[in-house]
Protein backbone atom coordinates (compact mmCIF):
# COMPACT_ATOMS: atom_id res chain seq x y z
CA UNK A 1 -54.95 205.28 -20.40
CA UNK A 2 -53.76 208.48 -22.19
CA UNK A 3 -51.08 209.82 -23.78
CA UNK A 4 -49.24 212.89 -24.01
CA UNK A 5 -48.80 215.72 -26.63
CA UNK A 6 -45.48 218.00 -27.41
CA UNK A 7 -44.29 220.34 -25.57
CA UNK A 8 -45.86 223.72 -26.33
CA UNK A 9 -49.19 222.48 -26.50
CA UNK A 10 -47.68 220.13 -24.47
CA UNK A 11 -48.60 221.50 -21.06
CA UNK A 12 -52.53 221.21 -21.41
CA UNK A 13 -52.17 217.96 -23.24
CA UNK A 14 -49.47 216.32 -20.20
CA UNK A 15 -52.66 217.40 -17.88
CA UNK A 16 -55.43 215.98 -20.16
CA UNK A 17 -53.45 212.46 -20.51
CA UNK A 18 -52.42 212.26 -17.24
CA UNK A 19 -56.96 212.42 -16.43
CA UNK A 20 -56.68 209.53 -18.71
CA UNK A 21 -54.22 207.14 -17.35
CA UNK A 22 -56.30 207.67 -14.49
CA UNK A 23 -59.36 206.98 -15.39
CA UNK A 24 -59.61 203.23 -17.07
CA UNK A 25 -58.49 200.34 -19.31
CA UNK A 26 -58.31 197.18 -19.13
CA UNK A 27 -55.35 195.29 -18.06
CA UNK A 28 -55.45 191.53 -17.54
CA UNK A 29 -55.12 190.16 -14.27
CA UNK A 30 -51.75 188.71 -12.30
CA UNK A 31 -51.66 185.46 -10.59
CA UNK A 32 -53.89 184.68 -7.87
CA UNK A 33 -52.71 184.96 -4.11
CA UNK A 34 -49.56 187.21 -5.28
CA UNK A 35 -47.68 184.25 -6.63
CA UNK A 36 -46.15 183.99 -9.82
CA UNK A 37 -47.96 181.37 -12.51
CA UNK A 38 -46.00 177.73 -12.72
CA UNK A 39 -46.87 175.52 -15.49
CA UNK A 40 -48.11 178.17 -17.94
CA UNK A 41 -45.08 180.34 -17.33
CA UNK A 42 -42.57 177.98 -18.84
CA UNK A 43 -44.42 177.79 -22.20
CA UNK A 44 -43.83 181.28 -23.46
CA UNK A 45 -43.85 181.43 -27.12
CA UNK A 46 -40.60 181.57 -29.18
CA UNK A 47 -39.61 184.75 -31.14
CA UNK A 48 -37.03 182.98 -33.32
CA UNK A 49 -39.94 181.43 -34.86
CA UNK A 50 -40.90 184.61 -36.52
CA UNK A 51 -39.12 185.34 -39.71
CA UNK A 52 -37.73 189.15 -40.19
CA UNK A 53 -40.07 190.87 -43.46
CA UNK A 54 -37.45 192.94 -44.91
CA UNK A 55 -40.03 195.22 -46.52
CA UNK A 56 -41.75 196.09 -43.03
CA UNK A 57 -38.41 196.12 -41.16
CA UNK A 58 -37.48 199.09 -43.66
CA UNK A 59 -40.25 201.15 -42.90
CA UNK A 60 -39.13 201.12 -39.06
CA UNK A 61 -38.37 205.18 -37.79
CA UNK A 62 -34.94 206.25 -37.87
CA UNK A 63 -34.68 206.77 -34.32
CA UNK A 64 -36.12 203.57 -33.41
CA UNK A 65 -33.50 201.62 -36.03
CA UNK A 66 -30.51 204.14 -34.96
CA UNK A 67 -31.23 201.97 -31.21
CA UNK A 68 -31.84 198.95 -32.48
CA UNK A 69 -34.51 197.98 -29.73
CA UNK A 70 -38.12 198.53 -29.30
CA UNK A 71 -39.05 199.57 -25.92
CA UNK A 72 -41.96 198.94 -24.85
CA UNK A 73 -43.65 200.14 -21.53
CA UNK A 74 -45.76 197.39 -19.65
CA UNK A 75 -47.50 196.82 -16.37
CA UNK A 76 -46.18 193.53 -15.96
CA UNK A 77 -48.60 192.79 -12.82
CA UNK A 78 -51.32 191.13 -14.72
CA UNK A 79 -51.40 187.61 -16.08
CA UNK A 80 -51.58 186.35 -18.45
CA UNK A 81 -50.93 189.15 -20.75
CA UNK A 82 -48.35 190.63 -18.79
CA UNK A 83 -46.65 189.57 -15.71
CA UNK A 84 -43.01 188.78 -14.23
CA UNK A 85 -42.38 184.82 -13.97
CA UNK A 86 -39.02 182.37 -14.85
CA UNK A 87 -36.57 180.87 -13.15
CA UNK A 88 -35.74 184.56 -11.65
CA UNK A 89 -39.82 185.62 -11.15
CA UNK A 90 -38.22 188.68 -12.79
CA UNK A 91 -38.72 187.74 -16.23
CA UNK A 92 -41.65 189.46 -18.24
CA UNK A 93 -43.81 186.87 -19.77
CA UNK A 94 -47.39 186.59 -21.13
CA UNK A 95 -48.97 186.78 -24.60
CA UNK A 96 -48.63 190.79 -24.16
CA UNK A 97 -45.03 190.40 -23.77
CA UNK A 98 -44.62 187.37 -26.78
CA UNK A 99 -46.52 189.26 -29.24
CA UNK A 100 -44.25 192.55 -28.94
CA UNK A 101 -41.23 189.99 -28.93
CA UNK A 102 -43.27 188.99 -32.27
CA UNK A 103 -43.21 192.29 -33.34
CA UNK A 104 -39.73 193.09 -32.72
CA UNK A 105 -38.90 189.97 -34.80
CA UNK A 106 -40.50 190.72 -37.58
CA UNK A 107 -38.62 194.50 -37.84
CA UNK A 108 -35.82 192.97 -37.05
CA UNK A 109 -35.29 194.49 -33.63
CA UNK A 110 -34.49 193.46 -29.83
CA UNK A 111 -37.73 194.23 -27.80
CA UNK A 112 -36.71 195.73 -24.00
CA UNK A 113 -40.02 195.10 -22.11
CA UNK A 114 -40.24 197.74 -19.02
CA UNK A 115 -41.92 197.21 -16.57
CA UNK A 116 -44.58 200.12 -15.15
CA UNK A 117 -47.13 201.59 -13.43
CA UNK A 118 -50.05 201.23 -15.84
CA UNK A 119 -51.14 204.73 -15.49
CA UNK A 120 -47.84 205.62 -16.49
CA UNK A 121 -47.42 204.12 -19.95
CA UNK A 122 -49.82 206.24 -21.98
CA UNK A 123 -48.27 209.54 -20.75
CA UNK A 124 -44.61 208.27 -21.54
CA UNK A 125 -45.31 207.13 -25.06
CA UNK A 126 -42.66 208.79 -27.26
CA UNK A 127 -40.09 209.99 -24.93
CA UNK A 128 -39.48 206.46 -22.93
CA UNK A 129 -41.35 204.07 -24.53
CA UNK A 130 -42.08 203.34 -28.17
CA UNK A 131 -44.99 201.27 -27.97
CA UNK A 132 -47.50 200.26 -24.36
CA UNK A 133 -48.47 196.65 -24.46
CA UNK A 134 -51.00 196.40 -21.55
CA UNK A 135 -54.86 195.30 -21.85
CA UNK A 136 -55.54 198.98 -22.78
CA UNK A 137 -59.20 198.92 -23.52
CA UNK A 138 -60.02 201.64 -26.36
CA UNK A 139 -61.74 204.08 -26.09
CA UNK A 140 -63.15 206.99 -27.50
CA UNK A 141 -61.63 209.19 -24.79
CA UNK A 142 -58.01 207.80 -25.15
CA UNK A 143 -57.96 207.65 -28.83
CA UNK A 144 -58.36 211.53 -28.63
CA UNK A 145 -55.02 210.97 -27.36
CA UNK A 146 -53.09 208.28 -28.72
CA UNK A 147 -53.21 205.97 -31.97
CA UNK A 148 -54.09 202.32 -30.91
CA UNK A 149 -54.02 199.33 -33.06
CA UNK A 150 -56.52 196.53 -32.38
CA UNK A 151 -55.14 193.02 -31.28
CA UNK A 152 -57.58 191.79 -28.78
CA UNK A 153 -60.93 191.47 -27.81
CA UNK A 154 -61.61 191.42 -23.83
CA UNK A 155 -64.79 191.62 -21.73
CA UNK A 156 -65.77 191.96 -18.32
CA UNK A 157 -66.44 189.12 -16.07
CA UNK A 158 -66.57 188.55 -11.86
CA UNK A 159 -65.18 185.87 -9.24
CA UNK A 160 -66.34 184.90 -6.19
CA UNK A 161 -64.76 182.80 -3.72
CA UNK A 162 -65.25 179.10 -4.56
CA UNK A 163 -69.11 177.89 -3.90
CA UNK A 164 -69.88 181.83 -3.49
CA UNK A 165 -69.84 181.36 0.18
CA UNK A 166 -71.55 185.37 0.48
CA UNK A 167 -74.30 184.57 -2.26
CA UNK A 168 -73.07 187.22 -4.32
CA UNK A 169 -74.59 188.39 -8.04
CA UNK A 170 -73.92 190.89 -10.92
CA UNK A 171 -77.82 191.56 -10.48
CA UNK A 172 -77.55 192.92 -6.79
CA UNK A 173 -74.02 194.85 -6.26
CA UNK A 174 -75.23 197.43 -4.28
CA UNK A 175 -73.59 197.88 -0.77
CA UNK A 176 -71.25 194.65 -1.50
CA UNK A 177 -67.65 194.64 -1.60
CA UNK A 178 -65.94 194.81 -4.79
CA UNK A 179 -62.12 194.84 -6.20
CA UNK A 180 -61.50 196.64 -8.92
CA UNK A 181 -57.60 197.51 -10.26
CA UNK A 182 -56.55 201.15 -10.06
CA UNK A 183 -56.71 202.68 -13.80
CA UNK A 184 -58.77 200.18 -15.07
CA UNK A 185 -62.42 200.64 -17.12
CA UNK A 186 -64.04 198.11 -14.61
CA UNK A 187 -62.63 200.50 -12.17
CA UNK A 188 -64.81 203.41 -13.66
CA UNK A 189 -67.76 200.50 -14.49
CA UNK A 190 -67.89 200.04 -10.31
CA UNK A 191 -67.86 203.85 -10.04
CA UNK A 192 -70.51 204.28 -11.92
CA UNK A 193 -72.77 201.38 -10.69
CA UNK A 194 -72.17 202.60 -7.20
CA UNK A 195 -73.81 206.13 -8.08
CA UNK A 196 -76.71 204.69 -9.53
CA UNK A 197 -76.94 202.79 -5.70
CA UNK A 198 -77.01 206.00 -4.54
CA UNK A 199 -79.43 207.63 -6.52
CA UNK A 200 -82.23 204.52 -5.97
CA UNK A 201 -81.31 205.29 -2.52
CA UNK A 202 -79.61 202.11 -1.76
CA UNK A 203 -76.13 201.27 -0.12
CA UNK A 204 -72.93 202.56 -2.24
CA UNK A 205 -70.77 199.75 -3.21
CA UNK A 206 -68.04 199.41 -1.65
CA UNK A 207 -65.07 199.88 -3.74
CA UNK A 208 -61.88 198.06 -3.20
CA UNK A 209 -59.20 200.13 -5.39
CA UNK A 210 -55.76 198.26 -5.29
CA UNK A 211 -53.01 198.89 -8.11
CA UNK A 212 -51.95 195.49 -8.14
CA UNK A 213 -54.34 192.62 -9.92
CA UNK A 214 -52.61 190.37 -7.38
CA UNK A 215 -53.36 191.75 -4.26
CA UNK A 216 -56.96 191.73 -5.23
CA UNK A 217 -56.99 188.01 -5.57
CA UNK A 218 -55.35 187.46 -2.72
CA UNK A 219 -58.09 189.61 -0.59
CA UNK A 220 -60.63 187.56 -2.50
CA UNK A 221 -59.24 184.37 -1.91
CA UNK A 222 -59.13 185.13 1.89
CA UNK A 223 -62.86 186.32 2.02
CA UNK A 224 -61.79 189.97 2.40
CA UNK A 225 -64.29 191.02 -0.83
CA UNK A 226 -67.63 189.79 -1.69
CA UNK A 227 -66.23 189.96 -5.47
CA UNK A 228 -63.99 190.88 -8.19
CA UNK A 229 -64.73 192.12 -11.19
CA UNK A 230 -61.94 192.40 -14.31
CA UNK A 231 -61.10 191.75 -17.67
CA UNK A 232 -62.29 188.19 -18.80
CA UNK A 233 -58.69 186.46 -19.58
CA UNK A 234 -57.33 187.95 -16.40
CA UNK A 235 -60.39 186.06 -13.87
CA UNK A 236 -60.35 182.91 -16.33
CA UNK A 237 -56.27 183.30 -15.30
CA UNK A 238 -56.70 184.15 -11.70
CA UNK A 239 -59.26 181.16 -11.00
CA UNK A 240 -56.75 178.83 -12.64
CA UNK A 241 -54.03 180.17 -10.55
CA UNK A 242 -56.02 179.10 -7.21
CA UNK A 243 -56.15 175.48 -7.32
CA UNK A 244 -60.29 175.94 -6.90
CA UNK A 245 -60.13 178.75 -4.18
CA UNK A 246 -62.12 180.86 -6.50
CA UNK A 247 -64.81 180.31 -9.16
CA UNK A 248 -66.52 182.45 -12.15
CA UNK A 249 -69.86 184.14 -11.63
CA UNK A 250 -72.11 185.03 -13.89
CA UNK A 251 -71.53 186.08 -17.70
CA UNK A 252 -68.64 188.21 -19.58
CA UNK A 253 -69.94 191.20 -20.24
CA UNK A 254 -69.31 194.38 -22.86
CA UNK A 255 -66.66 192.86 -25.28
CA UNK A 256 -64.39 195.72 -26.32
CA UNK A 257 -61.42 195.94 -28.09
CA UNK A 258 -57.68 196.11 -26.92
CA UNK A 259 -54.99 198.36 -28.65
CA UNK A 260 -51.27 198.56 -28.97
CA UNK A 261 -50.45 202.02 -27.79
CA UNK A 262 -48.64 204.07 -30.31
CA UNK A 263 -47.52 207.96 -29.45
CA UNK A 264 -50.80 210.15 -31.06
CA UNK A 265 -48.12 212.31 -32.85
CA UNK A 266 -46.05 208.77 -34.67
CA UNK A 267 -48.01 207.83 -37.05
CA UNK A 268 -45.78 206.38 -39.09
CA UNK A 269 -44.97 203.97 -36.43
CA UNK A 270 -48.77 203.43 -36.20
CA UNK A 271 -49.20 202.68 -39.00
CA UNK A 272 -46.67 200.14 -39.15
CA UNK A 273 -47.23 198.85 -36.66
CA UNK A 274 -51.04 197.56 -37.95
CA UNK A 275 -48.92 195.72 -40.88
CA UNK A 276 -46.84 193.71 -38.42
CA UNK A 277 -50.39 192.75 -36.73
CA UNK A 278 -51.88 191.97 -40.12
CA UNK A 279 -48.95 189.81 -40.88
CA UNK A 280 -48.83 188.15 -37.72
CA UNK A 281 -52.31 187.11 -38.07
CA UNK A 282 -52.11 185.87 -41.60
CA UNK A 283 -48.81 183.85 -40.67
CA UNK A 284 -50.61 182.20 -37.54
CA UNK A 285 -47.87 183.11 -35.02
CA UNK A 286 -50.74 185.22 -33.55
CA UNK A 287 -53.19 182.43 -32.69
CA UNK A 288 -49.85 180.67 -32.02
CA UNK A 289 -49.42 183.00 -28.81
CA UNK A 290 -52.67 183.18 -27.80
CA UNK A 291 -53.03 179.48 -27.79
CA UNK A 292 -49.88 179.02 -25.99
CA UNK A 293 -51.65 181.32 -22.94
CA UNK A 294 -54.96 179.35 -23.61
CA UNK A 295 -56.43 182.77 -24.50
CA UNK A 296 -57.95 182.15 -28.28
CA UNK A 297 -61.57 182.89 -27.45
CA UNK A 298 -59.90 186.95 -27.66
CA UNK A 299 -58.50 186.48 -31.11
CA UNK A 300 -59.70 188.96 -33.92
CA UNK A 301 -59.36 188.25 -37.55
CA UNK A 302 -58.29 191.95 -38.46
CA UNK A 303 -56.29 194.22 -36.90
CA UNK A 304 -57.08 197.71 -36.96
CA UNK A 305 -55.58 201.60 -36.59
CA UNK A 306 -57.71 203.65 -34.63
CA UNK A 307 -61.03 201.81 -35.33
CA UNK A 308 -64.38 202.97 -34.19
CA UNK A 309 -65.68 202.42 -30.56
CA UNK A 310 -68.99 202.75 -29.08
CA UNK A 311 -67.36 204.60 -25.69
């Protein structure tokens, strides 16, 4: 997902990050069948536990400590980083959402987490939102157009419908049914394994776009695709969320990083933003979130600004 420039050059930048938001990261998944997660949703981890670092929480912008808040832009449709649960099922939860509350805490500021089309987050950085907390995958492409810091590692893995009723596999997806989320790099994966179909001379695959995680396990669940395929904590999520109605198939696949989205033109807040990280990490209330959302095999040991990507 992609980011926008400033105004003068502004124009041919808007248009070059809007081609990005379209085109793919990774997001992690909502709760299966549409309905919002019980059990895990109730143990979201607890700011207050995170002590303020006066010495980071000085370094914060001046507009961003004139408002007191950090905004930060989210598609909240895809558990368990990011979805909307509680009492209300209007609340944003998921370790997305705890470790920008984590953030916050440390600098001393109130986190607003907005909820938004994903393909919208990367272009808004800056003007609406300070940071974008959502599974973004990066990428060479995007970091040409925003500054990312490194907090996750996610890979790509498939479901079936429990017992894999259709006989599906990863080795044979040509002229099968497959859901992908709009805007996602699994989304461009499909793409680009349904060419290949083409070019052997076999059936395209056919692709099953939808912009919400949810409604693809709900078509999945139902038998309406022979498959899924998305990032690894959001299928491990989704097959939890189905009391058995759905099952893993094969291996994850192409580990990647994850960022926190930073505007390409802050990089102050960048910056400071990969010193929060690091201190999160050494202070455990990192692994703290993740374990809370039983999502530790994605830990890193070292967060990092811009690092280098294969893709």
């Amino acid at each position: 997902m992609t980011f926008t420039t400033k105004l003068a050059a502004k124009g041919a930048v808007v248009l070059a990050v809007g081609a990005l938001a379209l085109t793919g990261c990774t997001n992690a998944s909502e709760t299966a069948g549409g309905a919002q997660p019980s059990g895990s949703g109730s143990a979201s981890f607890d700011p207050s536990s995170v002590q303020k670092d006066d010495s980071l929480a000085s370094q914060v912008p001046a507009a961003i400590k004139s408002k007191g808040t950090l905004v930060v832009g989210s598609d909240t449709t895809y558990a368990p980083a990011e979805f909307l649960g509680g009492s209300d099922n209007h609340t944003p939860m998921g370790y997305d959402v705890d470790l920008a509350k984590a953030i916050g805490a440390t600098l001393g500021l109130k986190v607003d987490v907005q909820t938004a089309d994903f393909t919208g987050i990367l272009p808004a950085l800056g003007p609406k939102y300070d940071l974008g907390i959502s599974s973004f995958t990066i990428t060479k492409e995007r970091l040409g157009a925003v500054n990312f810091v490194s907090y996750f590692n996610a890979g790509t893995a498939w479901a079936v419908q429990k017992g894999n009723p259709k006989k599906f596999s990863v080795d044979d997806v040509c002229g099968k049914s497959i859901g992908v989320q709009t805007g996602t790099t699994e989304a461009d994966d499909i793409k680009n394994k349904s060419d290949k179909c083409t070019q052997s001379g076999k059936k395209a695959i056919d692709v099953v776009s939808l912009d919400k995680q949810t409604d693809l396990n709900t078509r999945l669940v139902s038998g309406g695709l022979d498959a899924m395929s998305a990032d690894s904590p959001v299928v491990g999520y989704a097959i939890s969320q189905t009391n058995g109605a759905l099952e893993k198939v094969g291996s994850t696949t192409d580990a990647a990083p994850e960022g926190i989205a930073v505007a390409k033109s802050d990089t102050a807040l960048a910056g400071l933003v990969q010193k929060v990280m690091a201190k999160l990490i050494s202070n455990g209330s990192y692994k703290k979130i993740l374990d809370t959302w039983n999502n530790s095999d994605g830990a890193i040991s070292n967060a990092e600004l811009n690092p280098s990507v294969s893709s």
